[in-house]
Structure formats: C-alpha cells, structure tokens
PDB file of N, CA and C in Angstrom:
ATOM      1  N   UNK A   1      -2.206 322.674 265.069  1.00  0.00           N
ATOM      2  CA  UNK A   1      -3.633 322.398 265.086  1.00  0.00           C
ATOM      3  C   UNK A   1      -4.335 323.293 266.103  1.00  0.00           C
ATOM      4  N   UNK A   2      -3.850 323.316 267.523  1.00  0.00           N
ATOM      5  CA  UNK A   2      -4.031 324.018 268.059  1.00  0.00           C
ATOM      6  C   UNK A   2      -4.310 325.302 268.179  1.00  0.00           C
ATOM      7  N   UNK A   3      -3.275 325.976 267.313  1.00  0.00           N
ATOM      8  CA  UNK A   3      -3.542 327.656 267.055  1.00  0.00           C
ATOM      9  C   UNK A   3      -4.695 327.760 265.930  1.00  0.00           C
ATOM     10  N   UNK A   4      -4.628 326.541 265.165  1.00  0.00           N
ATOM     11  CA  UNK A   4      -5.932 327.441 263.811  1.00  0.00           C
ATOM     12  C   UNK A   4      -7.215 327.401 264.509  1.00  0.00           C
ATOM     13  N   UNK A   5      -7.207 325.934 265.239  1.00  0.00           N
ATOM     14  CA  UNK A   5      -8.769 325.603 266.328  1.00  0.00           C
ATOM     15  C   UNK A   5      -8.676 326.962 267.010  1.00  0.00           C
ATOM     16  N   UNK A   6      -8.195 327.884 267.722  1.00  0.00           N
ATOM     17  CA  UNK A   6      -8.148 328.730 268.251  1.00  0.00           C
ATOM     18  C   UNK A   6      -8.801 329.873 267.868  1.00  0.00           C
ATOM     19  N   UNK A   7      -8.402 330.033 266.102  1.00  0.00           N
ATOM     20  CA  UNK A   7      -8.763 330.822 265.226  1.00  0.00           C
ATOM     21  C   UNK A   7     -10.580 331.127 265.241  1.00  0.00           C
ATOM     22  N   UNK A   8     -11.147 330.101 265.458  1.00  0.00           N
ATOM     23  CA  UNK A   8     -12.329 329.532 264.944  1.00  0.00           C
ATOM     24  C   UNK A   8     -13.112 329.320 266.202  1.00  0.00           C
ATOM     25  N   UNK A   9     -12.598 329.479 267.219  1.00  0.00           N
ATOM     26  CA  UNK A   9     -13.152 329.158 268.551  1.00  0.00           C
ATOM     27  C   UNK A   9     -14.045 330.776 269.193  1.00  0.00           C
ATOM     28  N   UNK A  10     -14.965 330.992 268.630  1.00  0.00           N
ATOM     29  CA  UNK A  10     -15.485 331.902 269.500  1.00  0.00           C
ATOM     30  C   UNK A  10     -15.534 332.428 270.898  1.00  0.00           C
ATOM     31  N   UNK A  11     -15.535 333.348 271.435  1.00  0.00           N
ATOM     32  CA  UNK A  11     -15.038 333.290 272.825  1.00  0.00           C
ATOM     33  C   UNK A  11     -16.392 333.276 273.946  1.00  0.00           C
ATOM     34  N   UNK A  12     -17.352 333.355 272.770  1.00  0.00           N
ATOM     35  CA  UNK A  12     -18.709 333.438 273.260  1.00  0.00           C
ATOM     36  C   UNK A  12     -19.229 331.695 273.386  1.00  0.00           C
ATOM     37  N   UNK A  13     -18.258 330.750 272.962  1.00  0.00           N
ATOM     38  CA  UNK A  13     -18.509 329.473 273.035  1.00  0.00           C
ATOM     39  C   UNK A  13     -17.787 328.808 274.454  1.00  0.00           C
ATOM     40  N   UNK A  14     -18.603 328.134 274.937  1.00  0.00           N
ATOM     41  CA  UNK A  14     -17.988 327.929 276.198  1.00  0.00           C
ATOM     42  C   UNK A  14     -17.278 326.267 276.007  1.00  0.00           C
ATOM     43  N   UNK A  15     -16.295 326.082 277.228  1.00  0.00           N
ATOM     44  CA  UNK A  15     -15.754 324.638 277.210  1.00  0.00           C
ATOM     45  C   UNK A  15     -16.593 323.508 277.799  1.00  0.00           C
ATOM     46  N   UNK A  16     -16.728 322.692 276.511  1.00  0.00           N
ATOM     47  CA  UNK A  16     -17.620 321.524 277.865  1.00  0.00           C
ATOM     48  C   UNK A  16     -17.458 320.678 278.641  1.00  0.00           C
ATOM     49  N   UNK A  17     -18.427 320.647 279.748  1.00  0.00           N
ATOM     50  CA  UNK A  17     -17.975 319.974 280.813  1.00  0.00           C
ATOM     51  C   UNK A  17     -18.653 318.590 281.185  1.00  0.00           C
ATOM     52  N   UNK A  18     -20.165 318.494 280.283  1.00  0.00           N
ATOM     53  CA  UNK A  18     -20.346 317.074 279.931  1.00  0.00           C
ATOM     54  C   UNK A  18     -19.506 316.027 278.911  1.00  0.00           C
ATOM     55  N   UNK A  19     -20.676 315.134 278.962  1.00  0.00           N
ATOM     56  CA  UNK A  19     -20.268 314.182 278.218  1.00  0.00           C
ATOM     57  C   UNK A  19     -20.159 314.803 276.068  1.00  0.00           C
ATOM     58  N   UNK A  20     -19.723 314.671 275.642  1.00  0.00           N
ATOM     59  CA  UNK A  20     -19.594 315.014 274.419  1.00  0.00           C
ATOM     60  C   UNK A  20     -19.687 314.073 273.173  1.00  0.00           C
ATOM     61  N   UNK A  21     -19.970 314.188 271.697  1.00  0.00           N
ATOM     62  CA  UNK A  21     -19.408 313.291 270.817  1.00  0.00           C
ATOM     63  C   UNK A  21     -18.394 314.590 269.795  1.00  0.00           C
ATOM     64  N   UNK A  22     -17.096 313.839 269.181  1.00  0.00           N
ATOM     65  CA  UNK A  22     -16.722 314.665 268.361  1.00  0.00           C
ATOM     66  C   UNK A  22     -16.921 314.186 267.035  1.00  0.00           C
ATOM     67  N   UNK A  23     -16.862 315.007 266.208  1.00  0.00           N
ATOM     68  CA  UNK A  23     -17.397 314.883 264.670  1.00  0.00           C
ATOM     69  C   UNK A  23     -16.188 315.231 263.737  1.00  0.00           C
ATOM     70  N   UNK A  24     -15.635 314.658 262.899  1.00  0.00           N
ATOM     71  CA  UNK A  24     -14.470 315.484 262.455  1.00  0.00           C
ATOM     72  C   UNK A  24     -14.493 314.427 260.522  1.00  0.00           C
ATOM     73  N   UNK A  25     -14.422 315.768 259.892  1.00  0.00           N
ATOM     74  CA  UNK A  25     -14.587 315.523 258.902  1.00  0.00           C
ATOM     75  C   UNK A  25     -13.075 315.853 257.951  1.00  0.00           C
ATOM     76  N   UNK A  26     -12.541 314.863 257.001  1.00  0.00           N
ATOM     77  CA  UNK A  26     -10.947 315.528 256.684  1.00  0.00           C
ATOM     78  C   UNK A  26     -11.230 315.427 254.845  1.00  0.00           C
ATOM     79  N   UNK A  27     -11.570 316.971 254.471  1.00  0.00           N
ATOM     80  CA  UNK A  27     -11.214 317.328 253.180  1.00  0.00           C
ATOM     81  C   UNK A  27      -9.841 316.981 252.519  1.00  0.00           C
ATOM     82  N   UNK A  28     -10.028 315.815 251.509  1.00  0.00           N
ATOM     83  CA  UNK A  28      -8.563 316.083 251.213  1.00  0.00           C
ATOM     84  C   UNK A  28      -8.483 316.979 249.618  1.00  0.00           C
ATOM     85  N   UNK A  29      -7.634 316.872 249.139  1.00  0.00           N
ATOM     86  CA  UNK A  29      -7.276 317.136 247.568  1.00  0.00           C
ATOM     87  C   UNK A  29      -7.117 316.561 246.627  1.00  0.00           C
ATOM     88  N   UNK A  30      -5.878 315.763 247.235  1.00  0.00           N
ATOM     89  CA  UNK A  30      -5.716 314.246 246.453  1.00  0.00           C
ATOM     90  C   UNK A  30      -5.228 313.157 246.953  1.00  0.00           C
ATOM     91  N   UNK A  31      -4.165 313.023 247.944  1.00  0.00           N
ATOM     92  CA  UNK A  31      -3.461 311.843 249.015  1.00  0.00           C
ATOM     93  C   UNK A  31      -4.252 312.056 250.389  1.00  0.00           C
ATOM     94  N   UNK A  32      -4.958 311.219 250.543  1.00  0.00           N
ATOM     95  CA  UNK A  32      -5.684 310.898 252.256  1.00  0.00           C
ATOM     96  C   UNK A  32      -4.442 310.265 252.941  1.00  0.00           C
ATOM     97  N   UNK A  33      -4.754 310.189 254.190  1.00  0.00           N
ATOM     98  CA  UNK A  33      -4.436 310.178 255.312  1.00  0.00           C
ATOM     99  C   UNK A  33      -5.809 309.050 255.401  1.00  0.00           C
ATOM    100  N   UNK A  34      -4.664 307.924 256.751  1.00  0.00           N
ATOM    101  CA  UNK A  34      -6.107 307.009 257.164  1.00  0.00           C
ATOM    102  C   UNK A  34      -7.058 307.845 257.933  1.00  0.00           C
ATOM    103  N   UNK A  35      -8.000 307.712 257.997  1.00  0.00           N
ATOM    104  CA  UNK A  35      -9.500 308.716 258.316  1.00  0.00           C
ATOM    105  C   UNK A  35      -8.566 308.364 260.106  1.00  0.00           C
ATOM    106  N   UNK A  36      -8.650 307.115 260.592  1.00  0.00           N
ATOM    107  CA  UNK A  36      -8.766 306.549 262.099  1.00  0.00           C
ATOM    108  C   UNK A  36      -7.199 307.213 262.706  1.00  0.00           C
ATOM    109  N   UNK A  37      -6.464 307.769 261.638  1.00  0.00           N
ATOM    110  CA  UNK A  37      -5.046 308.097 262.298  1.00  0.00           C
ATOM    111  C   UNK A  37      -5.050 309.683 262.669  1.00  0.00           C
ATOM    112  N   UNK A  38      -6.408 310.252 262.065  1.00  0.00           N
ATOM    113  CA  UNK A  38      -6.246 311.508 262.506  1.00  0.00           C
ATOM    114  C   UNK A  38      -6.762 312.035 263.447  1.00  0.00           C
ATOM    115  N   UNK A  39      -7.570 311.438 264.405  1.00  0.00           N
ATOM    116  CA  UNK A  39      -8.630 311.648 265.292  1.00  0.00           C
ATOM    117  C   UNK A  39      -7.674 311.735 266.582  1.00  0.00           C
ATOM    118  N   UNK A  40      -7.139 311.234 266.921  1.00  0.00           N
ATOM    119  CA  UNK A  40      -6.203 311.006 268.742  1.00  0.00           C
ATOM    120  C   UNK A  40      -5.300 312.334 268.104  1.00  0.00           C
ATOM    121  N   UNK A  41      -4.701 312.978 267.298  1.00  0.00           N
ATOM    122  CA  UNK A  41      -3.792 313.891 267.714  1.00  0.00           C
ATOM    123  C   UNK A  41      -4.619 315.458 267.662  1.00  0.00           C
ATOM    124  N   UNK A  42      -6.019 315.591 267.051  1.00  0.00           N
ATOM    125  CA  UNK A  42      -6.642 316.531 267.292  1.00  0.00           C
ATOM    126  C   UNK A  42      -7.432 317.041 268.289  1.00  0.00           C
ATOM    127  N   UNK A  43      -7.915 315.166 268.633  1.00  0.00           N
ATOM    128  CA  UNK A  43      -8.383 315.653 270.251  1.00  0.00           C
ATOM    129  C   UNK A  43      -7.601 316.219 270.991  1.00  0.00           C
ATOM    130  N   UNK A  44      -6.752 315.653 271.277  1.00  0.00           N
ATOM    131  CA  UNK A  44      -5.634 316.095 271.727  1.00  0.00           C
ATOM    132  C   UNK A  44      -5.437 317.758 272.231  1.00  0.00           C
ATOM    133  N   UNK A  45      -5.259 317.857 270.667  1.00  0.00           N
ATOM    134  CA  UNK A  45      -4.923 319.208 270.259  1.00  0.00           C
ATOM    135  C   UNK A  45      -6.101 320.313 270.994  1.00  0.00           C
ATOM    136  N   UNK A  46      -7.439 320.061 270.955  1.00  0.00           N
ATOM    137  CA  UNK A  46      -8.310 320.614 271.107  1.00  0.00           C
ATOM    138  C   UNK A  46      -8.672 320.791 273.024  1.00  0.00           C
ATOM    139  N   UNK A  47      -8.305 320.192 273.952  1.00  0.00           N
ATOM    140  CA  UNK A  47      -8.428 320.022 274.881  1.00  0.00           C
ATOM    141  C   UNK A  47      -8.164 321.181 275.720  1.00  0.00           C
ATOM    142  N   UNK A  48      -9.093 321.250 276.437  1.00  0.00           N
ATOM    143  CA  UNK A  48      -8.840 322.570 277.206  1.00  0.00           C
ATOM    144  C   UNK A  48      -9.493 324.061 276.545  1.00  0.00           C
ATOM    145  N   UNK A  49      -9.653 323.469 274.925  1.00  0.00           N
ATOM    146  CA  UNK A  49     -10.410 324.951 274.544  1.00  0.00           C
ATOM    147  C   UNK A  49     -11.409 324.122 274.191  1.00  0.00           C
ATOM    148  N   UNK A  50     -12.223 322.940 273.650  1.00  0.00           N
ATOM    149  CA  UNK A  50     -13.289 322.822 273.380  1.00  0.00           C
ATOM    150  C   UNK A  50     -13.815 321.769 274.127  1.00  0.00           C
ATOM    151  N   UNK A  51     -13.207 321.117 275.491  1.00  0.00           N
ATOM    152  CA  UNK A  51     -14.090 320.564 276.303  1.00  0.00           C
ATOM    153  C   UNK A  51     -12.572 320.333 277.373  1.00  0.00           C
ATOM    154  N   UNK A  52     -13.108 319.701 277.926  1.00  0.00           N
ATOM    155  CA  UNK A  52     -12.342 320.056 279.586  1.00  0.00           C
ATOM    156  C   UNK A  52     -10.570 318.596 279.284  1.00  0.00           C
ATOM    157  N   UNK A  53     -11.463 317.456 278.972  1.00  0.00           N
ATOM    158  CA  UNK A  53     -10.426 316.232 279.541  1.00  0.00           C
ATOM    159  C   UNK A  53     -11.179 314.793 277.669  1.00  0.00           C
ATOM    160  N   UNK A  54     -10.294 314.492 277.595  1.00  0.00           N
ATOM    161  CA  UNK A  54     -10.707 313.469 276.058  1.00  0.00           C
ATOM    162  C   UNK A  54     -11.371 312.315 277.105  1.00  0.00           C
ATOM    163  N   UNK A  55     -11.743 311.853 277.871  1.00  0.00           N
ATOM    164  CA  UNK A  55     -12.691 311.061 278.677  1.00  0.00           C
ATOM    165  C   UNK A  55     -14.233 311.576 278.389  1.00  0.00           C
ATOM    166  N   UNK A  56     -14.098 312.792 278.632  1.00  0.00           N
ATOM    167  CA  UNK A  56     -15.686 313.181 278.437  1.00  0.00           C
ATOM    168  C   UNK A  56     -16.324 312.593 277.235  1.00  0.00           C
ATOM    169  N   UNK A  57     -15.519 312.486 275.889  1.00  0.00           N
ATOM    170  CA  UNK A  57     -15.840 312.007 274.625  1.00  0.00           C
ATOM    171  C   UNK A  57     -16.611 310.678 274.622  1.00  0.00           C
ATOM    172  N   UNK A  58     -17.817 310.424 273.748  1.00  0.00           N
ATOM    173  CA  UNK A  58     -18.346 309.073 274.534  1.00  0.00           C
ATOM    174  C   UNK A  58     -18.118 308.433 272.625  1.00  0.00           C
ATOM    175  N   UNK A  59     -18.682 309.300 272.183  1.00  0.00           N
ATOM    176  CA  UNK A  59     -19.229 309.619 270.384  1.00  0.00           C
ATOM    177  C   UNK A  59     -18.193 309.929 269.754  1.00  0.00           C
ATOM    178  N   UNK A  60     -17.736 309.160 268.865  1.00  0.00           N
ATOM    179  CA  UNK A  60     -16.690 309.801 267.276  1.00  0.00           C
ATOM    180  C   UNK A  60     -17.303 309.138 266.591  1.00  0.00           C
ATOM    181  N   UNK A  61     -17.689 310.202 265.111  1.00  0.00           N
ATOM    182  CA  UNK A  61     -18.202 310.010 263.966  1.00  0.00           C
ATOM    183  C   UNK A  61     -16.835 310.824 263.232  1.00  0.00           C
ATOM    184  N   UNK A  62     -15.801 310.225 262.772  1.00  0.00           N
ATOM    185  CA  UNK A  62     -14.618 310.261 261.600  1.00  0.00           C
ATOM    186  C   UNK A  62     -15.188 309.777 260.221  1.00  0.00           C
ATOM    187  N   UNK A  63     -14.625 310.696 259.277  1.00  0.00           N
ATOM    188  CA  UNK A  63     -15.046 310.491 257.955  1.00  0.00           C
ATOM    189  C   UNK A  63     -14.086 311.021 257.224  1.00  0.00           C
ATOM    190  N   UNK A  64     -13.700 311.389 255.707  1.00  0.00           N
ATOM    191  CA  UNK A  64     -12.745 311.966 254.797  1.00  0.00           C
ATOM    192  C   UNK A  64     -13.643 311.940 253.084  1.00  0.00           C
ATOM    193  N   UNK A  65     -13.582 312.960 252.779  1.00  0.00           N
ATOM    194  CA  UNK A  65     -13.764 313.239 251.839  1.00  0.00           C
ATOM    195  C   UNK A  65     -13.038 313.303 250.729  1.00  0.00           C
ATOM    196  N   UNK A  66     -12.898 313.400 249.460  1.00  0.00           N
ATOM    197  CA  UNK A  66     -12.433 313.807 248.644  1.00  0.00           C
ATOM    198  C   UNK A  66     -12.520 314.842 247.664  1.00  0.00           C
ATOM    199  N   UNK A  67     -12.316 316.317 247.790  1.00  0.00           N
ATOM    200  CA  UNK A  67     -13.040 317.783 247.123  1.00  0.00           C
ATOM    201  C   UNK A  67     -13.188 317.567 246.150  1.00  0.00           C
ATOM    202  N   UNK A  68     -12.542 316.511 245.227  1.00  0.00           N
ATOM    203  CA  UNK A  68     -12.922 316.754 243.638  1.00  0.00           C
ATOM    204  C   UNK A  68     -14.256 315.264 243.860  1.00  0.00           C
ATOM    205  N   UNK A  69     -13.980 315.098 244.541  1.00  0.00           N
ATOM    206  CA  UNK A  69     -15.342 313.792 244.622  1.00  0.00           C
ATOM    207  C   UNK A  69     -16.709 314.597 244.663  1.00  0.00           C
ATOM    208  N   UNK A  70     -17.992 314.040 244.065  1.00  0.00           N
ATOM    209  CA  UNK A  70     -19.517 314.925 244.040  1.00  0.00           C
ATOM    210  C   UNK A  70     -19.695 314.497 245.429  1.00  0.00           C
ATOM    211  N   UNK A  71     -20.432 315.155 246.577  1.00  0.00           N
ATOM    212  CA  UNK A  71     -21.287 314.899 247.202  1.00  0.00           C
ATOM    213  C   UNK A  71     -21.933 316.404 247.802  1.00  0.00           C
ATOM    214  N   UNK A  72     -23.097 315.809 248.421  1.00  0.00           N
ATOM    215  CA  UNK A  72     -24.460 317.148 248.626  1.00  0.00           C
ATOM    216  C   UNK A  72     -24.166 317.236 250.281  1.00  0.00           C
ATOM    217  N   UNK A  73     -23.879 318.740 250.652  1.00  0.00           N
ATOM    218  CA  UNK A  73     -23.572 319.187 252.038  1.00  0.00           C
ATOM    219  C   UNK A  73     -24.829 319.668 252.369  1.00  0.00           C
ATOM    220  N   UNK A  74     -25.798 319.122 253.556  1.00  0.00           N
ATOM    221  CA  UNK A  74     -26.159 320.006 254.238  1.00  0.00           C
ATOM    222  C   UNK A  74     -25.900 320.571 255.184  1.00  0.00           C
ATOM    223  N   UNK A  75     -26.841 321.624 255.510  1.00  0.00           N
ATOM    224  CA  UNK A  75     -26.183 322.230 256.642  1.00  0.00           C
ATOM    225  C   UNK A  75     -25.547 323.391 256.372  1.00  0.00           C
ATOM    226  N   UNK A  76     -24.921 323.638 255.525  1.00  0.00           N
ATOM    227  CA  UNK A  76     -23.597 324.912 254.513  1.00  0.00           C
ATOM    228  C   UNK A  76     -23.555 325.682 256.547  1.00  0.00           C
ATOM    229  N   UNK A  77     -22.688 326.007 256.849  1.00  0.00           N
ATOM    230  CA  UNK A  77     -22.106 326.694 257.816  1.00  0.00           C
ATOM    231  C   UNK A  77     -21.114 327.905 256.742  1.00  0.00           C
ATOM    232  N   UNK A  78     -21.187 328.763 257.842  1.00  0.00           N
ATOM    233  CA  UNK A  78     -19.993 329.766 256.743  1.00  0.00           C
ATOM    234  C   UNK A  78     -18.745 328.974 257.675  1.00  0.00           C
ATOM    235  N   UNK A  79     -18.754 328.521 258.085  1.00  0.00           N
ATOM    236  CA  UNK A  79     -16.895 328.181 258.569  1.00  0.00           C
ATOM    237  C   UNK A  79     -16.761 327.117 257.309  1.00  0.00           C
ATOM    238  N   UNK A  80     -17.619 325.661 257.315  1.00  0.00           N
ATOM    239  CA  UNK A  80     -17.526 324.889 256.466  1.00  0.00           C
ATOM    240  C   UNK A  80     -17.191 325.733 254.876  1.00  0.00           C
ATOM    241  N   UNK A  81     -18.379 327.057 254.972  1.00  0.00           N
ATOM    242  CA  UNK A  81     -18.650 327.523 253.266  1.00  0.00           C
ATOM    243  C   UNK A  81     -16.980 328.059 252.850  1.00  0.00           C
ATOM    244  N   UNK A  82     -15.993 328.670 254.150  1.00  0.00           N
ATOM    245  CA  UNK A  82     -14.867 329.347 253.591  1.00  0.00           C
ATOM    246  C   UNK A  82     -13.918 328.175 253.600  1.00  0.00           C
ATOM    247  N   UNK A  83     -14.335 326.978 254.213  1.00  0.00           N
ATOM    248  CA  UNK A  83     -13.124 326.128 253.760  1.00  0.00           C
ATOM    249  C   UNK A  83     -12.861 325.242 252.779  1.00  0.00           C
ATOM    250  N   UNK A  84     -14.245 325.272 251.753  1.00  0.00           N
ATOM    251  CA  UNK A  84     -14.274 324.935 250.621  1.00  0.00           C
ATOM    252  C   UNK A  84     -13.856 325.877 249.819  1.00  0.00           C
ATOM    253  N   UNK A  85     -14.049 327.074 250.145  1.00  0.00           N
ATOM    254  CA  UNK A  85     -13.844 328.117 249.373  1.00  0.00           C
ATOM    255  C   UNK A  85     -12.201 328.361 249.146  1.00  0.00           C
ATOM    256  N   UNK A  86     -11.307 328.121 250.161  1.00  0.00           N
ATOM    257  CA  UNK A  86     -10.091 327.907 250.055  1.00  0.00           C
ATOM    258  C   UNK A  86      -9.612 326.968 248.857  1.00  0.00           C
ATOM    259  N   UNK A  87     -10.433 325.781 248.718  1.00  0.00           N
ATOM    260  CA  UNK A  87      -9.967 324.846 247.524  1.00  0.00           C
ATOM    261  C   UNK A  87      -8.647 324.085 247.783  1.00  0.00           C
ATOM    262  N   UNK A  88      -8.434 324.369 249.590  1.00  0.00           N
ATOM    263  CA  UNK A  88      -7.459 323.362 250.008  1.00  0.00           C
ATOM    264  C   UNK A  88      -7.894 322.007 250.678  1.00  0.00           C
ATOM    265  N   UNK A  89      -6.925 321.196 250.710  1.00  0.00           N
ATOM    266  CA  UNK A  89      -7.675 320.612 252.338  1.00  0.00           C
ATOM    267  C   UNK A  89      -8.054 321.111 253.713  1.00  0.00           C
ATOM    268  N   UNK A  90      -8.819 320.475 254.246  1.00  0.00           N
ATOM    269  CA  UNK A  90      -8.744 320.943 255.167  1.00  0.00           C
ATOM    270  C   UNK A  90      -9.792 319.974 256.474  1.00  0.00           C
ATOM    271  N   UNK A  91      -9.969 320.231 257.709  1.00  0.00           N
ATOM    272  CA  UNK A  91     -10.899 319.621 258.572  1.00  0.00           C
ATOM    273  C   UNK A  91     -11.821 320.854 259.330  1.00  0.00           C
ATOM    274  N   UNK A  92     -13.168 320.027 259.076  1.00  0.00           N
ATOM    275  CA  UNK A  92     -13.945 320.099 259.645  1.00  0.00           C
ATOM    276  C   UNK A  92     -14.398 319.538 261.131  1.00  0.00           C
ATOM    277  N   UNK A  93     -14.030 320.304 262.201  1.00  0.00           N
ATOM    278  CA  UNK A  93     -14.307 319.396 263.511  1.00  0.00           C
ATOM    279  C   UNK A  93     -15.529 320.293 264.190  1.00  0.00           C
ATOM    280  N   UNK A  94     -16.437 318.945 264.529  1.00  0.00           N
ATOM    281  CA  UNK A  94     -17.783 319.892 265.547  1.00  0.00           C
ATOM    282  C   UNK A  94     -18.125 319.054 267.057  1.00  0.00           C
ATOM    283  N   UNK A  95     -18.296 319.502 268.047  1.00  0.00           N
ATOM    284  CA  UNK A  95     -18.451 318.756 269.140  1.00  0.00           C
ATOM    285  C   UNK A  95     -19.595 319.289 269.577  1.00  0.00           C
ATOM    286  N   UNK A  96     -20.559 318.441 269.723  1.00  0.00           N
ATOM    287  CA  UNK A  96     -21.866 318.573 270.536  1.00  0.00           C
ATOM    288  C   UNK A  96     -22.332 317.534 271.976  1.00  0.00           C
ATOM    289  N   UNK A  97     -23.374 317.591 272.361  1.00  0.00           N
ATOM    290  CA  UNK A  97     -23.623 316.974 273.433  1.00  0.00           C
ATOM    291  C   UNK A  97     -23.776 315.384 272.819  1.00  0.00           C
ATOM    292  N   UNK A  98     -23.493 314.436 273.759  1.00  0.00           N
ATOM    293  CA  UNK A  98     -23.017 312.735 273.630  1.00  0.00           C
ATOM    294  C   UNK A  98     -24.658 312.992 273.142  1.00  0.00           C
ATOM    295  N   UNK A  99     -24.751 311.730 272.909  1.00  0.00           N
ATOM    296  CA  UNK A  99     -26.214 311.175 272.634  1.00  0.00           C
ATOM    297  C   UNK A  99     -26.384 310.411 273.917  1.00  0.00           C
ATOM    298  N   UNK A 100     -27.734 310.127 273.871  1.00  0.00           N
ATOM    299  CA  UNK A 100     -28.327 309.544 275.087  1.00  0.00           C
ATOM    300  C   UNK A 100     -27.357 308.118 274.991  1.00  0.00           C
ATOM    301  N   UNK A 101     -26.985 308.171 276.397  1.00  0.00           N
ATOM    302  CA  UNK A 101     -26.093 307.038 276.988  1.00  0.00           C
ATOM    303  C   UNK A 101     -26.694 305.731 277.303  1.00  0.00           C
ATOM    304  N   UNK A 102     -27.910 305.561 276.973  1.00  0.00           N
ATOM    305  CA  UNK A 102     -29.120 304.384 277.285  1.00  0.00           C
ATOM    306  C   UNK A 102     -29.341 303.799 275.754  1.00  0.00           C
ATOM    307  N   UNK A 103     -29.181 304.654 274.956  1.00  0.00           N
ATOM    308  CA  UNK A 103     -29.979 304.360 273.745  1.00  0.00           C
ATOM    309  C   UNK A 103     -28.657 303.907 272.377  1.00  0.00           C
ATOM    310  N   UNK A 104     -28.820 302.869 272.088  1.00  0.00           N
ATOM    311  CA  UNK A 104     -28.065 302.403 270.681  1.00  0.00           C
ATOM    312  C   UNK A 104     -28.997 302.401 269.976  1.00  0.00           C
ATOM    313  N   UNK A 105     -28.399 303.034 268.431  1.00  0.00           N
ATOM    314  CA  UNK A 105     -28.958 303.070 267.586  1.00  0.00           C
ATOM    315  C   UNK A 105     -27.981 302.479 266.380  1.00  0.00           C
TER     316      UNK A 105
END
C-alpha cells in the first residue's frame, strides 16, 4: 500500500501537521471487502508520507463502491479519471483539513 501511495504522492505536497479528516473510497469489481476493515491498515500504511502520527485524524468518511454499479462522480480528478480507466479495483484515498472541531453537523 505503501509504495503505490508513494506513487501518487507529489513531492510538491507537503505532510500534515494539523488536525486532518481521511476520505477513502474502495472501488470494487465484484467481491467487497467490509468498507470498516479497510481503513486502520491504510492509515497505517500512509503515515509519515501524508500526515505526521493517525491521532491527528479527527474525520473518516469510508465508503465502497461497486464499478459495474451506476453512480454520478463529481469532481473527475485525473488520479480518480485513470483509476477507473484501469477497469480494476481500486482506492481512492484524500486527506484534507478536519472540519471545524466546534461544529456537528
């Protein structure tokens, strides 16, 4: 996991050192995986190149798809656009800043 996140990690992207949420989306094909079993070994995985320590994490939004299932993407990213384009499975992971720590929604 580690080396493909690597792949994809710009070097012009820096590690963060706030608070964070991660986003991780899992394309499948045809056999899923529980959505909640894949999240702890990617953080994991990701640590040290896309934020400092898995504490910082305040936010997970986990989800799974199914490629032959219809649904409407916005947003199209070319990382997202070539990993559809593969026609494999695959994950989508994005980490941005936590949301305000005062505010439930």
């Amino acid at each position: 996991m580690r080396q493909e996140a690597e792949k994809y990690w710009s070097s012009e992207q820096k590690t963060a050192t706030g608070l964070i949420m991660f986003q991780i989306t899992y394309f499948y094909d045809s056999v899923s995986m529980d959505v909640d079993n894949i999240v702890k070994p990617i953080q994991d995985a990701i640590i040290g190149l896309s934020y400092v320590d898995d504490n910082q994490v305040t936010d997970i939004l986990a989800r799974k798809r199914d490629l032959s299932g219809t649904f409407k993407v916005e947003n199209m990213t070319a990382i997202l656009a070539e990993g559809f384009a593969r026609g494999n499975e695959f994950l989508h992971i994005v980490i941005t800043d936590a949301p305000d720590q005062e505010v439930l929604t």
